[in-house]
N, C-alpha and C. Protein backbone atom coordinates (compact mmCIF):
# COMPACT_ATOMS: atom_id res chain seq x y z
N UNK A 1 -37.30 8.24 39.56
CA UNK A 1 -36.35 7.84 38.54
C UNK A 1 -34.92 7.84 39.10
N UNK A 2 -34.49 8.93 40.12
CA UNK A 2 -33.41 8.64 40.59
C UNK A 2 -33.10 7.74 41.34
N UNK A 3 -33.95 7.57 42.45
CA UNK A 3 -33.75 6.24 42.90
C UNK A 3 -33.96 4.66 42.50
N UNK A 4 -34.38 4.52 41.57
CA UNK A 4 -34.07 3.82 40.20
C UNK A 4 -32.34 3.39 39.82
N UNK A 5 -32.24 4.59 39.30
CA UNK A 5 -30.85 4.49 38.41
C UNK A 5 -29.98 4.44 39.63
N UNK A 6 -30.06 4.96 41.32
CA UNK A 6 -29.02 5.00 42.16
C UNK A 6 -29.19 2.92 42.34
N UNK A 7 -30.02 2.77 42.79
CA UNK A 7 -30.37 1.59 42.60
C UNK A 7 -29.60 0.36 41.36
N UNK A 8 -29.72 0.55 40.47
CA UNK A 8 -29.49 0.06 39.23
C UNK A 8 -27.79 -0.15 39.43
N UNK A 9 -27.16 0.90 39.51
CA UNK A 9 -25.57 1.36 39.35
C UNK A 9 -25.26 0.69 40.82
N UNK A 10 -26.11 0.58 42.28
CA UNK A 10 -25.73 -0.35 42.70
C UNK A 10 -25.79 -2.03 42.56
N UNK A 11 -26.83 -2.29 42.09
CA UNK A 11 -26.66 -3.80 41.49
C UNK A 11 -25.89 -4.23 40.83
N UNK A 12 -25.27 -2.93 39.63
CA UNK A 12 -24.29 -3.26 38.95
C UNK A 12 -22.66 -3.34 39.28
N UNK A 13 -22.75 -2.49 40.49
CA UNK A 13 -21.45 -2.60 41.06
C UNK A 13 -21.04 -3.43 41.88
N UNK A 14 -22.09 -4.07 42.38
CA UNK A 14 -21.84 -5.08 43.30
C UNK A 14 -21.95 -6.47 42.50
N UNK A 15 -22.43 -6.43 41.39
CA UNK A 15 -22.38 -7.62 40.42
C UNK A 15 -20.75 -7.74 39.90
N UNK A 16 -20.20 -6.29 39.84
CA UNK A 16 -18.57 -6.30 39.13
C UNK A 16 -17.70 -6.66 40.71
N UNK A 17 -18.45 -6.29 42.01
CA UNK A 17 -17.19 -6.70 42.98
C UNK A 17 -17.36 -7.71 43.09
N UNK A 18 -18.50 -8.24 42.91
CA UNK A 18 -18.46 -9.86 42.97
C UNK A 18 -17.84 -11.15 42.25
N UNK A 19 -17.54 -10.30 40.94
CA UNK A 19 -17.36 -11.50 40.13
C UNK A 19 -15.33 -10.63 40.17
N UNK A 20 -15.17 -9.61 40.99
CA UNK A 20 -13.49 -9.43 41.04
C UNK A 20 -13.44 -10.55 42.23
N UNK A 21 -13.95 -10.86 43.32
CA UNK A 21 -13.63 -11.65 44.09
C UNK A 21 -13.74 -13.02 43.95
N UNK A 22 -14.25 -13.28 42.60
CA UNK A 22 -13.74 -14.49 42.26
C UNK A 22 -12.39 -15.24 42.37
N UNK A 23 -11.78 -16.09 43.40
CA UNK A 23 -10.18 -16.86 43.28
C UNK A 23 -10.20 -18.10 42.09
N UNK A 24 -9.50 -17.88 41.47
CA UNK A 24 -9.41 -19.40 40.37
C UNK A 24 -9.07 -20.23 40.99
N UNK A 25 -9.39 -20.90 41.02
CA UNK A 25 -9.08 -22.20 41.50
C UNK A 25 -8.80 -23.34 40.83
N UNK A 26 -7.64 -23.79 39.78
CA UNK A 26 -7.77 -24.44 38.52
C UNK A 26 -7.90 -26.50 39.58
N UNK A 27 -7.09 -26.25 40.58
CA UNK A 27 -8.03 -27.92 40.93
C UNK A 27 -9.06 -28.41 41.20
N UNK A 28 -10.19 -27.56 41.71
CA UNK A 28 -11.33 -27.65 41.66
C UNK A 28 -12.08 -27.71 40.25
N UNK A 29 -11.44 -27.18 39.28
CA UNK A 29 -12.31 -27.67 37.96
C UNK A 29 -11.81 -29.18 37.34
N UNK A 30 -10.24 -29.91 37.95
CA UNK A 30 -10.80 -31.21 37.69
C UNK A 30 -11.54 -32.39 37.21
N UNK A 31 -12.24 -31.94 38.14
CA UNK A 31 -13.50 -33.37 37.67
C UNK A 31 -14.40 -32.38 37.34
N UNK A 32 -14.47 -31.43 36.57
CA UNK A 32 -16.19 -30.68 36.45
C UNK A 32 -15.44 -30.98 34.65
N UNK A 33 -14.09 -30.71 34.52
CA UNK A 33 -13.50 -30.70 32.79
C UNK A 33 -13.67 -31.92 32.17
N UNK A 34 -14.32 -33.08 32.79
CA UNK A 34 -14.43 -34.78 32.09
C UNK A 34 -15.41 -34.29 31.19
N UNK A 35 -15.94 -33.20 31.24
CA UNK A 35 -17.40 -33.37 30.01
C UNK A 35 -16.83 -32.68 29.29
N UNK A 36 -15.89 -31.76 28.73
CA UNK A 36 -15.15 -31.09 28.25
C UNK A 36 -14.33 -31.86 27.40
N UNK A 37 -13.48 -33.19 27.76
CA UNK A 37 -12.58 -33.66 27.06
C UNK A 37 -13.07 -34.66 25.82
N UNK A 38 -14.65 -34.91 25.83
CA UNK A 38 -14.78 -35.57 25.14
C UNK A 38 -15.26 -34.93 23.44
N UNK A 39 -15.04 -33.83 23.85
CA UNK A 39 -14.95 -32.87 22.14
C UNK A 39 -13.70 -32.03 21.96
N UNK A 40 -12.77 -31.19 23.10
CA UNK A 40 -11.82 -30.26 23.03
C UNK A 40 -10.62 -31.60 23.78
N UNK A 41 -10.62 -32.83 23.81
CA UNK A 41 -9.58 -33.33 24.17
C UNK A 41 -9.04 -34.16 22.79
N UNK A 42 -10.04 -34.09 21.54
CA UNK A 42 -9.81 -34.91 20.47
C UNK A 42 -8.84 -34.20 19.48
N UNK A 43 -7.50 -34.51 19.31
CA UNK A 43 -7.09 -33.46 18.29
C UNK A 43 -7.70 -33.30 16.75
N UNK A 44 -8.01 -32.19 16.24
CA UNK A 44 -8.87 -32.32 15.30
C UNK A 44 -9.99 -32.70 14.73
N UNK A 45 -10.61 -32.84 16.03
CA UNK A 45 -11.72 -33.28 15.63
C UNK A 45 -12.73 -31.84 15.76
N UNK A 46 -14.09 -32.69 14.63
CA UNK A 46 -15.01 -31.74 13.87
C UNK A 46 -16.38 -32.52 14.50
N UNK A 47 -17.33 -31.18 14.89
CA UNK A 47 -18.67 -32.07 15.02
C UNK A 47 -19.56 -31.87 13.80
N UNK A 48 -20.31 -32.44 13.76
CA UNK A 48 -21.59 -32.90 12.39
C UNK A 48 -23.04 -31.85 12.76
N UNK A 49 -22.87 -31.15 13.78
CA UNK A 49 -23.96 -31.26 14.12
C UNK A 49 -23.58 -29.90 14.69
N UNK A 50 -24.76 -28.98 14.79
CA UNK A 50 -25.68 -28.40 13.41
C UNK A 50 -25.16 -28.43 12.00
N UNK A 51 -23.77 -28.30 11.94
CA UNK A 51 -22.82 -28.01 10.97
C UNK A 51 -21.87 -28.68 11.18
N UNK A 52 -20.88 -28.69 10.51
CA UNK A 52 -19.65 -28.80 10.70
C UNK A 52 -18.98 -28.04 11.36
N UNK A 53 -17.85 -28.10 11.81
CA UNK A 53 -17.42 -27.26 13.11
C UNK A 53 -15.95 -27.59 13.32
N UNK A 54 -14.83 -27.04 13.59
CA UNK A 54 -13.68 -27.45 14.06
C UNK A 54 -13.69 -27.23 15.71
N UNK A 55 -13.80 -28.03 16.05
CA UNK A 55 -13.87 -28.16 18.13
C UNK A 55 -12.15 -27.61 18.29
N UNK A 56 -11.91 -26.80 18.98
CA UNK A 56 -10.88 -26.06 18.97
C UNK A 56 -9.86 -27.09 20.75
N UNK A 57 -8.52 -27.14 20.60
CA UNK A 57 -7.80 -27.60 21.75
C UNK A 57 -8.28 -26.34 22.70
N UNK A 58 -8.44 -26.45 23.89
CA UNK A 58 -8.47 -25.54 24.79
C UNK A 58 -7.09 -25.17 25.78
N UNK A 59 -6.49 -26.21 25.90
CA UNK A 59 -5.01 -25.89 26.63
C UNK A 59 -4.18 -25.01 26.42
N UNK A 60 -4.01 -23.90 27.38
CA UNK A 60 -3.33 -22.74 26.57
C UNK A 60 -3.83 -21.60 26.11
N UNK A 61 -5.28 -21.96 26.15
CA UNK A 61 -5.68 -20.66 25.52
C UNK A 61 -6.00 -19.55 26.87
N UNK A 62 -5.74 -18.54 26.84
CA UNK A 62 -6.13 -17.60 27.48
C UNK A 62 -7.31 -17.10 28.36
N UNK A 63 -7.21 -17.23 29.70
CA UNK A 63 -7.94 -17.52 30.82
C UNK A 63 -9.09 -16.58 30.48
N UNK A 64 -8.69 -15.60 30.23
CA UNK A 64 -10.29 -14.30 29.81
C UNK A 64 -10.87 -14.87 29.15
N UNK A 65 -10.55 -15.31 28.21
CA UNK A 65 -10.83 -15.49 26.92
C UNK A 65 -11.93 -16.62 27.07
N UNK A 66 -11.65 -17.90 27.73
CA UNK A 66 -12.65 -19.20 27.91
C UNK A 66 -13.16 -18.56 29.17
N UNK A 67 -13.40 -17.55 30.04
CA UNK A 67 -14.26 -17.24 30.96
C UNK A 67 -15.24 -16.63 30.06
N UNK A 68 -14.88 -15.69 29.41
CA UNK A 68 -16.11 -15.12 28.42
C UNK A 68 -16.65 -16.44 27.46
N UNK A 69 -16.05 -16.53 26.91
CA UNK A 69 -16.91 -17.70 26.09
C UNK A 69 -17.82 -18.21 26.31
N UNK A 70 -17.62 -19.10 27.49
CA UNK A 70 -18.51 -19.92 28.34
C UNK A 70 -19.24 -18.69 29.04
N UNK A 71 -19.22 -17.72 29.22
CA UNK A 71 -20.57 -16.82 29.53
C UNK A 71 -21.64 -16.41 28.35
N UNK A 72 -21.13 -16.40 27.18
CA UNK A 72 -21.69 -15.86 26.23
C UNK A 72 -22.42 -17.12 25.83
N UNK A 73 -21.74 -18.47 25.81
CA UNK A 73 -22.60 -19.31 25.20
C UNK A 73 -23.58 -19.82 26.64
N UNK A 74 -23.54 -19.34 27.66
CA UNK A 74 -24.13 -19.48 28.78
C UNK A 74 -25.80 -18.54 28.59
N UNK A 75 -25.18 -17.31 27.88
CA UNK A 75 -26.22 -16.15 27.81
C UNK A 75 -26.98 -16.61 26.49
N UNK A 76 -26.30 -17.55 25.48
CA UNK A 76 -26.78 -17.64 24.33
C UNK A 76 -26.38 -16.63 23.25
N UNK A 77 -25.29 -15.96 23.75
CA UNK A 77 -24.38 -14.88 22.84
C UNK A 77 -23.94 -15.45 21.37
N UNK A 78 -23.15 -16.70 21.94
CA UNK A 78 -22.46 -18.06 21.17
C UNK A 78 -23.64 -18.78 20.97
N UNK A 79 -23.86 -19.24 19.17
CA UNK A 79 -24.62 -19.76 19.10
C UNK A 79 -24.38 -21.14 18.80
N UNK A 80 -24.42 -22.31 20.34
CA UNK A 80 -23.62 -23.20 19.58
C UNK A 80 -24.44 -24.51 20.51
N UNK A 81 -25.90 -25.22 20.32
CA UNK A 81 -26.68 -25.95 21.76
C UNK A 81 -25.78 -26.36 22.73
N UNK A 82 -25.07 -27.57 22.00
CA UNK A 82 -24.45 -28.19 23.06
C UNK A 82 -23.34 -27.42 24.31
N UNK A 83 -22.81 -26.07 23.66
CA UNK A 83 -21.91 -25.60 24.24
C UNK A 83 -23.05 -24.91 25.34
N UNK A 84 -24.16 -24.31 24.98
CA UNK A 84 -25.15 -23.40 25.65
C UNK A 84 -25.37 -24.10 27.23
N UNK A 85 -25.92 -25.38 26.38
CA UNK A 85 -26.59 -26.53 27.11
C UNK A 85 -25.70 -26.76 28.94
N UNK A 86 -24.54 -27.00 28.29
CA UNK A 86 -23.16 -27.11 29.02
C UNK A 86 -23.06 -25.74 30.09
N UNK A 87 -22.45 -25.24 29.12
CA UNK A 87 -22.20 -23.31 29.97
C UNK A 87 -23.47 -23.09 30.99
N UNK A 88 -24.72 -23.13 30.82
CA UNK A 88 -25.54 -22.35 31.14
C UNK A 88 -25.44 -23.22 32.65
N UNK A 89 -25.11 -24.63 32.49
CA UNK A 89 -25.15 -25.32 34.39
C UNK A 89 -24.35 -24.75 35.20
N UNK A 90 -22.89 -23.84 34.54
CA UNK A 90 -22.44 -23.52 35.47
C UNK A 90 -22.87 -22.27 36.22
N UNK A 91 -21.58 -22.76 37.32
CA UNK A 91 -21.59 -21.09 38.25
C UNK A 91 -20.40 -20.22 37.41
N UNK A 92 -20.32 -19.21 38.34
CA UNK A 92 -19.57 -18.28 38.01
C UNK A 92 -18.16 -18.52 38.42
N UNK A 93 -18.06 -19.27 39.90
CA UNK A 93 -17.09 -19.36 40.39
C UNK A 93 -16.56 -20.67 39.36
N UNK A 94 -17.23 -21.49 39.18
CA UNK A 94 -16.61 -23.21 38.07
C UNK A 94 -16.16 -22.39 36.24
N UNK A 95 -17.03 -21.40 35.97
CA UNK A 95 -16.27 -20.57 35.10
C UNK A 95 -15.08 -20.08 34.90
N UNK A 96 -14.38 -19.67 36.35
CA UNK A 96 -13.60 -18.96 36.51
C UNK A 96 -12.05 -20.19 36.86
N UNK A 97 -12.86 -21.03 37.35
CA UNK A 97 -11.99 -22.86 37.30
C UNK A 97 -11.79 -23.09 36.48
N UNK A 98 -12.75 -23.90 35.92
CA UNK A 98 -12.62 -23.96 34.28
C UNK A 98 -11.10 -23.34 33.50
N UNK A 99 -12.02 -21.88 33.29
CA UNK A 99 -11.01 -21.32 32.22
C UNK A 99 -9.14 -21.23 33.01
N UNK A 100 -9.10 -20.93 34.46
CA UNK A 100 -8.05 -21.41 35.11
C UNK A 100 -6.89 -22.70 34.79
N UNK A 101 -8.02 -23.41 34.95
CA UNK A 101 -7.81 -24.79 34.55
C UNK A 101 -7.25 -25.44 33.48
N UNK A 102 -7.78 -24.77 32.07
CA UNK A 102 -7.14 -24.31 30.81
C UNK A 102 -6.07 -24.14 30.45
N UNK A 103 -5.95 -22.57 31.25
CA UNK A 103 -5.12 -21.38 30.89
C UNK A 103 -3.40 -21.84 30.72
N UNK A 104 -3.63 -22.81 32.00
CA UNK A 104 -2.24 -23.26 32.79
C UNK A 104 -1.44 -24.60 32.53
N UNK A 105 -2.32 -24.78 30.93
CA UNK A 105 -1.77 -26.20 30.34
C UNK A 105 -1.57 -25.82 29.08
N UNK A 106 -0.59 -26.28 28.14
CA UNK A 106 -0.48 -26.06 26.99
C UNK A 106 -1.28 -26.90 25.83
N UNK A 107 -0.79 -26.21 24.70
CA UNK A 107 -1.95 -27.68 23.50
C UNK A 107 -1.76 -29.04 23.69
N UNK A 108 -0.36 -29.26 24.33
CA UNK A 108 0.13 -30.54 23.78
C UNK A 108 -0.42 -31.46 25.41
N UNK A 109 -0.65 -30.64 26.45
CA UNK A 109 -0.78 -31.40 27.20
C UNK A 109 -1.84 -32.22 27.31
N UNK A 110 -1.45 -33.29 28.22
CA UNK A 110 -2.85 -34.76 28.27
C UNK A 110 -4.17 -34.36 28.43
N UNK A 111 -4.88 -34.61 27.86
CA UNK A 111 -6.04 -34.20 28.05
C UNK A 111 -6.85 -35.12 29.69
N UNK A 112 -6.31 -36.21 29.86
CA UNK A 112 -6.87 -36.85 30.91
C UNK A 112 -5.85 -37.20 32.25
N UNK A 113 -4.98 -35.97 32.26
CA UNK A 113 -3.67 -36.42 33.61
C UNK A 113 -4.28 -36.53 34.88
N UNK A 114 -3.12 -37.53 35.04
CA UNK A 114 -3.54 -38.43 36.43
C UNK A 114 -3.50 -37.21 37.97
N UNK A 115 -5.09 -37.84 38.38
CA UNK A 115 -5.12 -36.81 39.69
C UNK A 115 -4.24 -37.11 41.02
């Protein structure tokens, strides 16, 4: 049993140094965010499907904040298909782009600026 749990607490620690050595990299998420803009680039717009829904702007919002998200609806935490569907292709490191990527634009900015 102890070598078990010594075991365990190392998987887990090396799962947390791993994901600290994550670098953001917000230009590399780029071209991975085109599937992204066609629900969070619409202002106000609502999907039909399962429900109704307000699709929220993402620009601006807080880099933790859309790294967890997209893990949870990755894990199926967030119960939401299409977002699941989405989240679950990525990596950890395009997570960490992604929400980078976000973080460092405001609401108002273009949703499709020139590369």
């Amino acid at each position: 049993m102890k070598k078990f749990l010594t075991m365990m607490a190392l998987a887990v620690g090396s799962t947390a140094l791993h994901a600290a050595e994550l670098k953001a990299n917000p230009e590399a998420a780029k071209d991975k965010v085109a599937m992204c803009i066609g629900c969070h680039g619409i202002a106000d717009y609502r999907t039909a499907f399962p429900e109704v829904y307000h699709v929220p702007k993402l620009g601006g919002q807080n880099a933790k904040y859309i790294e967890n998200a997209l893990k949870e609806y990755a894990k199926g935490d967030r119960k939401f298909q299409t977002m699941h569907g989405i989240a679950a292709t990525l990596t950890e490191q395009e997570i960490v782009d992604i929400a980078a990527y976000y973080a460092q634009q405001t609401a108002t900015t273009p949703v499709n600026p020139q590369k």
